[in-house]
Protein backbone atom coordinates (compact mmCIF):
# COMPACT_ATOMS: atom_id res chain seq x y z
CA UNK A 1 -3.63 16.07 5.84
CA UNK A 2 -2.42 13.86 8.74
CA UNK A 3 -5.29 11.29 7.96
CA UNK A 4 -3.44 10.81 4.79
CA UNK A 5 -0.48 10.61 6.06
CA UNK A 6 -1.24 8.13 9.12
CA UNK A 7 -3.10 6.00 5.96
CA UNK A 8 0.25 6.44 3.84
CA UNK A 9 2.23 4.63 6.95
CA UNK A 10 -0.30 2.30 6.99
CA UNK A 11 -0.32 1.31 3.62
CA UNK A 12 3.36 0.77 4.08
CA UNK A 13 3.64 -1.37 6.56
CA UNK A 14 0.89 -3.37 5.26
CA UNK A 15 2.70 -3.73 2.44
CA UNK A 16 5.55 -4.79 3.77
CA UNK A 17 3.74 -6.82 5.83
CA UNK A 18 2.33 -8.72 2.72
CA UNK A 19 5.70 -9.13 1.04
CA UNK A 20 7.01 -10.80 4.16
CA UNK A 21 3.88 -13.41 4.33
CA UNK A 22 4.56 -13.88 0.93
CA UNK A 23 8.14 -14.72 1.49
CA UNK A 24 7.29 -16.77 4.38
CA UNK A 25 4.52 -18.47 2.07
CA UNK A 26 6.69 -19.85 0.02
CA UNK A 27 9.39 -21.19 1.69
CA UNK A 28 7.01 -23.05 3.69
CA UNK A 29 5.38 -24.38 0.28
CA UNK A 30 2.16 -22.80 1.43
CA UNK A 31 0.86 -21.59 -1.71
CA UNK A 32 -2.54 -20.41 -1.50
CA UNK A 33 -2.11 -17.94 1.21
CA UNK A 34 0.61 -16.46 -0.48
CA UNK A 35 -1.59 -15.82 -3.39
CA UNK A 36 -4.13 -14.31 -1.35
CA UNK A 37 -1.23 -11.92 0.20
CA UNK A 38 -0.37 -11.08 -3.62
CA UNK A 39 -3.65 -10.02 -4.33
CA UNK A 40 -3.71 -7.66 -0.89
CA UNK A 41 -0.48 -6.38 -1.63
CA UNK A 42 -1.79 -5.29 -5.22
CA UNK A 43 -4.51 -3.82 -3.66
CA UNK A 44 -2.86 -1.88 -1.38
CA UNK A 45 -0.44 -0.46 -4.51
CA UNK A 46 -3.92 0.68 -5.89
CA UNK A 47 -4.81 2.72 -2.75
CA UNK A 48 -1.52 4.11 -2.30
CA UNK A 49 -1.26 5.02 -5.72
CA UNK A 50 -4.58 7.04 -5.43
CA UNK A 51 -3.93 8.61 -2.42
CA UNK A 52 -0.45 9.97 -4.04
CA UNK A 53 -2.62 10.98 -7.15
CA UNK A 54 -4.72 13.02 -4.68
CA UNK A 55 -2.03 14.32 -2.72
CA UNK A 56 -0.56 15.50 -5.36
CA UNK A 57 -3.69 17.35 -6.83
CA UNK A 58 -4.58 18.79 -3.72
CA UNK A 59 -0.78 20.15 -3.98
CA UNK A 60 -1.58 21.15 -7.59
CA UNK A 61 -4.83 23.59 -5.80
CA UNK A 62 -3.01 25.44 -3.62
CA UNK A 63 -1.06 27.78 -5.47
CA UNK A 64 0.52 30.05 -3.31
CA UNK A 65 1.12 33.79 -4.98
């Protein structure tokens, strides 16, 4: 469990990360990098979004009676 939750913070701050460079991408009027930081940040949705989903199922399997 702390492997997923060290790779939870690290999807976060990349994340935020990527919004920032995005930010900074286009007030600078550099456009392509900031689409490449789009994509990452999309990517890195996905993953967190699959490690919740598996969180939560591993949640799900421990029913405690």
């Amino acid at each position: 469990m702390g492997k997923k939750f060290a790779l939870n913070i690290f999807y976060n701050l990349a994340i935020i990360l990527s919004v920032l460079g995005v930010v900074w991408c286009y007030n600078n009027a550099k456009y392509l990098p900031g689409g490449f930081l789009i994509g990452v940040a999309c990517c890195l949705f996905y993953f967190k979004y699959q490690l919740t989903k598996d969180i939560r199922k591993s949640f799900k399997g421990k029913d405690p009676k």
